[in-house]
Structure formats: C-alpha cells, structure tokens
N, C-alpha and C. Protein backbone atom coordinates (compact mmCIF):
# COMPACT_ATOMS: atom_id res chain seq x y z
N UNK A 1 64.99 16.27 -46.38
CA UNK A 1 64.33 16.49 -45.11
C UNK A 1 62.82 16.30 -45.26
N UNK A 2 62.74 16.96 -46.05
CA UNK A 2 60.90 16.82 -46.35
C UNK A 2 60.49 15.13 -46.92
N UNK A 3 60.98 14.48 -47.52
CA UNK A 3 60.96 12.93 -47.59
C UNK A 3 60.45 12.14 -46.01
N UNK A 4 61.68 12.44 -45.24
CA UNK A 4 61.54 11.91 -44.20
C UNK A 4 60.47 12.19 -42.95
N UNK A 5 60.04 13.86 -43.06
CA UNK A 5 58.78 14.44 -42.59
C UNK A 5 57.21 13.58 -43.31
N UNK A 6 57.13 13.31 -44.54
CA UNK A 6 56.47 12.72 -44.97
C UNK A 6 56.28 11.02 -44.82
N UNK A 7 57.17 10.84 -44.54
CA UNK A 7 57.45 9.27 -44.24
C UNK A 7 56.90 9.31 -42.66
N UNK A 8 57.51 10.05 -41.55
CA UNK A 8 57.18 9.78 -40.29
C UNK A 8 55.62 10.51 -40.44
N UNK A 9 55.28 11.36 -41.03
CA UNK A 9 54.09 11.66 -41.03
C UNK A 9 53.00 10.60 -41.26
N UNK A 10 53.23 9.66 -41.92
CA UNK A 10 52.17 8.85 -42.52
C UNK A 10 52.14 7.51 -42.13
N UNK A 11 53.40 7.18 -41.19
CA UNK A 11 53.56 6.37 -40.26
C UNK A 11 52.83 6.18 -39.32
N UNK A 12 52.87 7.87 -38.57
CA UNK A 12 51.91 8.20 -37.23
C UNK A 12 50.53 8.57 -37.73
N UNK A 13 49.96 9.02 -38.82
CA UNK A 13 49.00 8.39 -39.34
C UNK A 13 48.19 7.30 -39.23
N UNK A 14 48.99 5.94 -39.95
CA UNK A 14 48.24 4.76 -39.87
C UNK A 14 48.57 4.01 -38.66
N UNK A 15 49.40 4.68 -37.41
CA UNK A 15 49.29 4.08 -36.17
C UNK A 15 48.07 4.57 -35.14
N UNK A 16 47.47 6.05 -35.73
CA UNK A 16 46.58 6.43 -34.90
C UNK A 16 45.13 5.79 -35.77
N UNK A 17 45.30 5.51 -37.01
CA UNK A 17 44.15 4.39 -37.52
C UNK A 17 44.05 3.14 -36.60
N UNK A 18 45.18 2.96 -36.55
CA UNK A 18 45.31 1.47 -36.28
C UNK A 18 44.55 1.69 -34.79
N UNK A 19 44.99 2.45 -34.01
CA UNK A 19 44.50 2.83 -32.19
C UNK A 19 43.37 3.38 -32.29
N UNK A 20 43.07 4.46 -33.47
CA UNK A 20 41.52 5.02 -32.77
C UNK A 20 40.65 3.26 -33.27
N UNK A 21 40.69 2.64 -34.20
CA UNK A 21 39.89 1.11 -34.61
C UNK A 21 39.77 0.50 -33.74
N UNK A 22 41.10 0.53 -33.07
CA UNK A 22 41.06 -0.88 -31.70
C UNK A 22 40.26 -0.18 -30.36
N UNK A 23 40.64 1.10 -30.00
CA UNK A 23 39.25 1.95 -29.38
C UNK A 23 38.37 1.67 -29.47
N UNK A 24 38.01 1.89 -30.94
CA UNK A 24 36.45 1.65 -30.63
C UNK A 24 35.87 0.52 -30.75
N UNK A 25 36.35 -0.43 -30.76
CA UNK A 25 35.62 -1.86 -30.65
C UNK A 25 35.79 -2.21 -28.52
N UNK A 26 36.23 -1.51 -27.86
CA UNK A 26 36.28 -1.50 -26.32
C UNK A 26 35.22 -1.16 -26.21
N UNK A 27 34.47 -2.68 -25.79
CA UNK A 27 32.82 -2.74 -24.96
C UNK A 27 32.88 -1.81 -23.65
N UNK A 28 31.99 -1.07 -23.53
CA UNK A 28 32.19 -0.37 -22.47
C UNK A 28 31.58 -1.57 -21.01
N UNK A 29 32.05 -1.13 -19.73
CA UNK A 29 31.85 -2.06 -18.71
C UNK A 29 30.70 -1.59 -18.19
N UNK A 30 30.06 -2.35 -17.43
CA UNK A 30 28.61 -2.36 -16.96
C UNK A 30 28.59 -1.22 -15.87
N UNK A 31 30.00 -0.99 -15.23
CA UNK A 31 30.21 0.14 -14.14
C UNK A 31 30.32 1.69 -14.85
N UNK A 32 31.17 1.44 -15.87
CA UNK A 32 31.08 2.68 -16.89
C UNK A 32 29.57 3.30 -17.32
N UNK A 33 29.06 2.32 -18.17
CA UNK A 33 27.57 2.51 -18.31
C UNK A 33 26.74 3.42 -17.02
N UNK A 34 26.61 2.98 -16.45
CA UNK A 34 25.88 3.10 -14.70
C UNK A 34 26.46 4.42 -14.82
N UNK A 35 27.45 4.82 -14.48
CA UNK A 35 28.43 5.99 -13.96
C UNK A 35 28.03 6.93 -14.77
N UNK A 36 28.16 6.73 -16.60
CA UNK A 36 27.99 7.85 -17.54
C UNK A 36 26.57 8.13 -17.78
N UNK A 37 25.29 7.00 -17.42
CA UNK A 37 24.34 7.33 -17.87
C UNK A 37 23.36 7.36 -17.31
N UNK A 38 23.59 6.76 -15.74
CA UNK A 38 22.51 6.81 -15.20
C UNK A 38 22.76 7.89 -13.21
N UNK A 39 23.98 9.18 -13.31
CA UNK A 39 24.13 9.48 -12.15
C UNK A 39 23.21 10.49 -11.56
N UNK A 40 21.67 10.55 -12.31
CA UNK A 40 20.74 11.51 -11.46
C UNK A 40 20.48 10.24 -10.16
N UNK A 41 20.61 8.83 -10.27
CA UNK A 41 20.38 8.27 -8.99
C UNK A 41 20.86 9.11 -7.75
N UNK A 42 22.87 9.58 -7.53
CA UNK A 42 22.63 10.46 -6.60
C UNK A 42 22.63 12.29 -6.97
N UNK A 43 22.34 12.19 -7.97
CA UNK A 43 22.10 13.69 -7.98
C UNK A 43 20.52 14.30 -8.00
N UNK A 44 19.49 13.87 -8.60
CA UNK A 44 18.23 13.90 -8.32
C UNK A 44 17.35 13.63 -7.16
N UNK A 45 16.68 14.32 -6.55
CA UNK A 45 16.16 13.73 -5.19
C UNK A 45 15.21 12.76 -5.36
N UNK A 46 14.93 12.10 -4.31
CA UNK A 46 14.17 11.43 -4.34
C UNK A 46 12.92 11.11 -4.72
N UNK A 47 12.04 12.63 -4.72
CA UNK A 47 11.34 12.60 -5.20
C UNK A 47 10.60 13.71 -6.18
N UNK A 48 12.01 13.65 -6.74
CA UNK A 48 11.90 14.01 -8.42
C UNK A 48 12.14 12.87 -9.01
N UNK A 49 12.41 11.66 -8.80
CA UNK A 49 12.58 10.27 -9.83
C UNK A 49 11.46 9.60 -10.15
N UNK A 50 11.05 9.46 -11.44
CA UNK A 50 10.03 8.87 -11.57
C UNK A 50 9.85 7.31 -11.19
N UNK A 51 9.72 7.10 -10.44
CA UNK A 51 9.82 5.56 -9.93
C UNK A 51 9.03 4.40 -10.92
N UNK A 52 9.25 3.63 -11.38
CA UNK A 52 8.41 2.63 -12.69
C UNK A 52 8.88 1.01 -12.44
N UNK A 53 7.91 -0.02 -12.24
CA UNK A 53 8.43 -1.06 -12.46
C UNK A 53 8.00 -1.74 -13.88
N UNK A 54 8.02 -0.50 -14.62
CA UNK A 54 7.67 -1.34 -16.40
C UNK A 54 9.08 -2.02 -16.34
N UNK A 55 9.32 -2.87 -17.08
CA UNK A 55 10.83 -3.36 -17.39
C UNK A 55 10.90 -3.19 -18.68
N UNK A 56 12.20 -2.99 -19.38
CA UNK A 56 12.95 -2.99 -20.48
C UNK A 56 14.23 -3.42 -20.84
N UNK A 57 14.47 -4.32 -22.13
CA UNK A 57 15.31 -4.88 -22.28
C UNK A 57 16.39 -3.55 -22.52
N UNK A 58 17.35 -3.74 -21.56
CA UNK A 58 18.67 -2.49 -21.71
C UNK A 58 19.93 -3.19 -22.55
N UNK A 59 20.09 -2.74 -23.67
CA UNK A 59 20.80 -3.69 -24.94
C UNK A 59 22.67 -3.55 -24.25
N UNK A 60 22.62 -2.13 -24.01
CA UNK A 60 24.42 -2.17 -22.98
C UNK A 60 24.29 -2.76 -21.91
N UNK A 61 23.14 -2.90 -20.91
CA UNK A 61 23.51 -3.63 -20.20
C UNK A 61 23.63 -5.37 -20.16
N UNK A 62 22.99 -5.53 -21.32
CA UNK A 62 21.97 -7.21 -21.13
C UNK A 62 21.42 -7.68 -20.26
N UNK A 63 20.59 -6.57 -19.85
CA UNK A 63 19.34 -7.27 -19.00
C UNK A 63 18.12 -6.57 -19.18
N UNK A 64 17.47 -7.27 -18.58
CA UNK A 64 15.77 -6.31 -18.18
C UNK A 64 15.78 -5.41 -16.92
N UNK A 65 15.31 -4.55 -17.27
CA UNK A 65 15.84 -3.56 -16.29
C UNK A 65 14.58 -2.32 -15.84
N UNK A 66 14.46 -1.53 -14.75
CA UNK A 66 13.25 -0.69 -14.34
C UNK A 66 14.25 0.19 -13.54
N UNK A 67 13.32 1.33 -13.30
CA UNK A 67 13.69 2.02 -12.46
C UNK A 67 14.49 1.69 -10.76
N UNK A 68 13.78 0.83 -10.27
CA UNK A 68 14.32 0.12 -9.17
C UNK A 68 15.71 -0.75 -9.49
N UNK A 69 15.92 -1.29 -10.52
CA UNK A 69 16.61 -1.95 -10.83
C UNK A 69 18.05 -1.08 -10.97
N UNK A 70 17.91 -0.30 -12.08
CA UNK A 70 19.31 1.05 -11.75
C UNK A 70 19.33 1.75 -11.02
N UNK A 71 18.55 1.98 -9.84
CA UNK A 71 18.86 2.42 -8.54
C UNK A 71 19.94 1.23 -7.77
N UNK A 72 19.44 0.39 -8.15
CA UNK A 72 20.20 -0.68 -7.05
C UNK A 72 20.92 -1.08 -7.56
N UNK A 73 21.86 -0.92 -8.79
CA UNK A 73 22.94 -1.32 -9.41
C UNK A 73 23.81 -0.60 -9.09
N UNK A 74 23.51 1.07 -9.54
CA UNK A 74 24.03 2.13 -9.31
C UNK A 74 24.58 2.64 -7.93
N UNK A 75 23.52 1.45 -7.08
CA UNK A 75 24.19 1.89 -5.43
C UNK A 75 25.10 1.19 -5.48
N UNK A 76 25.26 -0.23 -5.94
CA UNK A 76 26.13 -1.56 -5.50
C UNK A 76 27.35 -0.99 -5.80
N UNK A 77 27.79 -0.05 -6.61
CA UNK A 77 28.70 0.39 -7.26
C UNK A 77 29.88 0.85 -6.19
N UNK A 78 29.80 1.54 -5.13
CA UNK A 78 30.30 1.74 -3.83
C UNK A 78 29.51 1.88 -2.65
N UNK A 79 30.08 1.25 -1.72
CA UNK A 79 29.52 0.75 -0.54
C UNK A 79 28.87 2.46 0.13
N UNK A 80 29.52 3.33 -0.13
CA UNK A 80 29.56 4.46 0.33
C UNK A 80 27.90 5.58 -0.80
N UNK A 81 28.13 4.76 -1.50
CA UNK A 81 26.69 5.80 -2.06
C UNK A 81 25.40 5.80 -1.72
N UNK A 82 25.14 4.45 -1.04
CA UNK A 82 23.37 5.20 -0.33
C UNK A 82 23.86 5.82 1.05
N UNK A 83 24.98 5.21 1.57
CA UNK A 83 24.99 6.59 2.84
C UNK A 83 25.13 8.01 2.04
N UNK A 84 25.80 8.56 1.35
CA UNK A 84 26.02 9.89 0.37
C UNK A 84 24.65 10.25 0.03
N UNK A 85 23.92 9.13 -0.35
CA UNK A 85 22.70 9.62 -1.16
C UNK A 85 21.76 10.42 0.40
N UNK A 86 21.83 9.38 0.91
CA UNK A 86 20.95 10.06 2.56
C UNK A 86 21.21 10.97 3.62
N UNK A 87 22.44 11.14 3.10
CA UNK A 87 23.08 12.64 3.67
C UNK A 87 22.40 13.41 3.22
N UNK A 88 22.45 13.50 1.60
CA UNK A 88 21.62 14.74 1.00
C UNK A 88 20.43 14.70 1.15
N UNK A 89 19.52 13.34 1.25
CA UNK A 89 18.18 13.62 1.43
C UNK A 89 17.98 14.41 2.61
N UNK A 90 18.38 14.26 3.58
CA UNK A 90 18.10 14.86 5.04
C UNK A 90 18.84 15.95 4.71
N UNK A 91 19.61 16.60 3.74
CA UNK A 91 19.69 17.93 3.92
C UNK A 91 18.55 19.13 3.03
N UNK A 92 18.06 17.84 2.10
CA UNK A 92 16.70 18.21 1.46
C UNK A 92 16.14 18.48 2.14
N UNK A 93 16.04 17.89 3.07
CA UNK A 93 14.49 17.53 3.89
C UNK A 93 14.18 18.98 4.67
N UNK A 94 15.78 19.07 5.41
CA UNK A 94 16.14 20.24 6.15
C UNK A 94 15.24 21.58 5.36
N UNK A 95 15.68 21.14 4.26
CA UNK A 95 15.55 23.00 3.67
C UNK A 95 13.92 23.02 3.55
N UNK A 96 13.18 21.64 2.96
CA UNK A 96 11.65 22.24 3.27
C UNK A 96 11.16 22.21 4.41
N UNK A 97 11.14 22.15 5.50
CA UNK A 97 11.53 22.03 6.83
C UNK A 97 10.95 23.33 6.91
N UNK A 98 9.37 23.23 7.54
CA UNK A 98 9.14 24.98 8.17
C UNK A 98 9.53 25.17 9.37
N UNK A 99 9.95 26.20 10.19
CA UNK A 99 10.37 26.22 11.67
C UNK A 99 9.53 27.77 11.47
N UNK A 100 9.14 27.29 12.93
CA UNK A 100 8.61 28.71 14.11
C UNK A 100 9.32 29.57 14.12
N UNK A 101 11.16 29.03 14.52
CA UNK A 101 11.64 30.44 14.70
C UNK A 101 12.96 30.34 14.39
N UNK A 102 14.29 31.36 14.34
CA UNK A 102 14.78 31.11 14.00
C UNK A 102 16.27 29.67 14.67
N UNK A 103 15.74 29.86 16.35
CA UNK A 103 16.26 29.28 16.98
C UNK A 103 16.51 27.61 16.69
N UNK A 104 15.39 27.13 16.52
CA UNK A 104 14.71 25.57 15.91
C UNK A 104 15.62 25.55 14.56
N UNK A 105 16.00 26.70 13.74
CA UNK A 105 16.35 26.20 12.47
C UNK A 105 17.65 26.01 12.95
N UNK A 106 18.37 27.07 13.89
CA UNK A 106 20.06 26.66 14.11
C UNK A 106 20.33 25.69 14.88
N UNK A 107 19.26 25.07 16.13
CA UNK A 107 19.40 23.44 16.06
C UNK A 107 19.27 22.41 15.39
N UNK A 108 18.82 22.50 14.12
CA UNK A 108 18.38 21.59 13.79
C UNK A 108 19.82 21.36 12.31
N UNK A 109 19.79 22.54 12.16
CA UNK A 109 21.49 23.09 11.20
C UNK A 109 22.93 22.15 11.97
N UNK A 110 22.59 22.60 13.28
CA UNK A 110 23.95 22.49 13.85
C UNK A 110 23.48 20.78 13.91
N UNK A 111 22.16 20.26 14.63
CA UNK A 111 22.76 18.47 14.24
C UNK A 111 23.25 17.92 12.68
N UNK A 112 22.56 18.64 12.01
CA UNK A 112 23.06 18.36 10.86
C UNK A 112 24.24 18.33 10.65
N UNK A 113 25.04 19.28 10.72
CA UNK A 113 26.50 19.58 10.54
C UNK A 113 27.08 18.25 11.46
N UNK A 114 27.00 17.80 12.50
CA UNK A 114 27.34 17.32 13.60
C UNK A 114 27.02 15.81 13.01
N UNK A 115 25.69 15.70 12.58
CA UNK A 115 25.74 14.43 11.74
C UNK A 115 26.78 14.11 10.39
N UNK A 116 26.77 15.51 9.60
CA UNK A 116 27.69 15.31 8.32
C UNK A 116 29.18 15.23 8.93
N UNK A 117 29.77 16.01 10.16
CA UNK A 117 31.10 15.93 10.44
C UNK A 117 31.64 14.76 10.41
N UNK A 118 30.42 13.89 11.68
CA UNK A 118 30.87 12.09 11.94
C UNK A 118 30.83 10.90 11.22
N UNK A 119 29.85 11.06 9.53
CA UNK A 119 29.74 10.34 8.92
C UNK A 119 31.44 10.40 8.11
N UNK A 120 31.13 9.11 7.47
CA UNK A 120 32.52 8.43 6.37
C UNK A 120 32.45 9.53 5.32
C-alpha cells in the first residue's frame, strides 16, 4: 500500500511542477495589468490624482505611457466606467457642498438619488 501512495504521490508532484512552470510563463494581458495595477483611476478622486504628462516607457505594457494615458486606457476597458467614475464625482462634490440650510441639502440629496436611480 505504501509503494503505491508513494508512486501516486510523486506523480502529482511532478504534474503540479509541470502546471505551476507552464503558469508562470502566462504573459499577463494588457486588461489584467490595468485592472490589478492601476484601479485608483476609479477609486481615487479626481483630485487626489496627480495628473503628469512626463512619459515613461511601461515594460508590461509596451508603451510610453503618462498619467493621462492610464486614465484613458483604464476607461476604454468598459463602456460603463467614466459614467461610474462621474457618478461618484458628483457625489464628492455633493459632500463638499456648503448649504444654508438643511432644506437645500435634502434637495439636492434627493436629485442625486433620482439621478443615481435612472443611470445604467
């Protein structure tokens, strides 16, 4: 019994050699990249991003690349993320938003809501 535990043992061994090797030679895709490394585009506001048109050669991506540049990659990615992104800005916007009173803030709440209900 123990022969044969040792035999399938060392089998599944050099099959998970064989799979983690071929793993890791999988170039990661230019959408992957974007997704894992660059998602303060919609999570950071707007103006917390340091905006820069220095360029730099980006070796995963193969190109020259700036701040403007992975913004606008990162949007192309779904049709749906600069509307997402501008939802939240205007709910940014909302919160530094001084009001007089409290009336002005629950109109201005409720278009909001009324805008977020009807959007995609």
């Amino acid at each position: 019994m123990k022969k044969y535990q040792d035999r399938d043992k060392k089998a599944l061994e050099e099959k998970n050699h064989d799979t983690n090797r071929d793993n890791k030679t999988i170039k990661k895709s230019k959408e992957v990249i974007l997704l894992q490394n660059y998602r303060w585009v919609m999570l950071k506001n707007r103006d917390e991003i340091n905006y820069s048109y220095n360029r730099h050669y980006h070796k995963m991506l193969g190109m020259n690349v700036d701040t403007y540049t992975i913004e606008k990659l990162f949007l192309q990615l779904d049709p749906n993320f600069e509307g997402l992104r501008d939802l939240k800005e205007e709910y940014i916007q909302f919160n530094h938003t001084e009001y007089d009173n409290e009336f002005d803030v629950l109109l201005d709440l409720n278009a909001l809501i009324d805008k977020y209900d009807k959007s995609d």
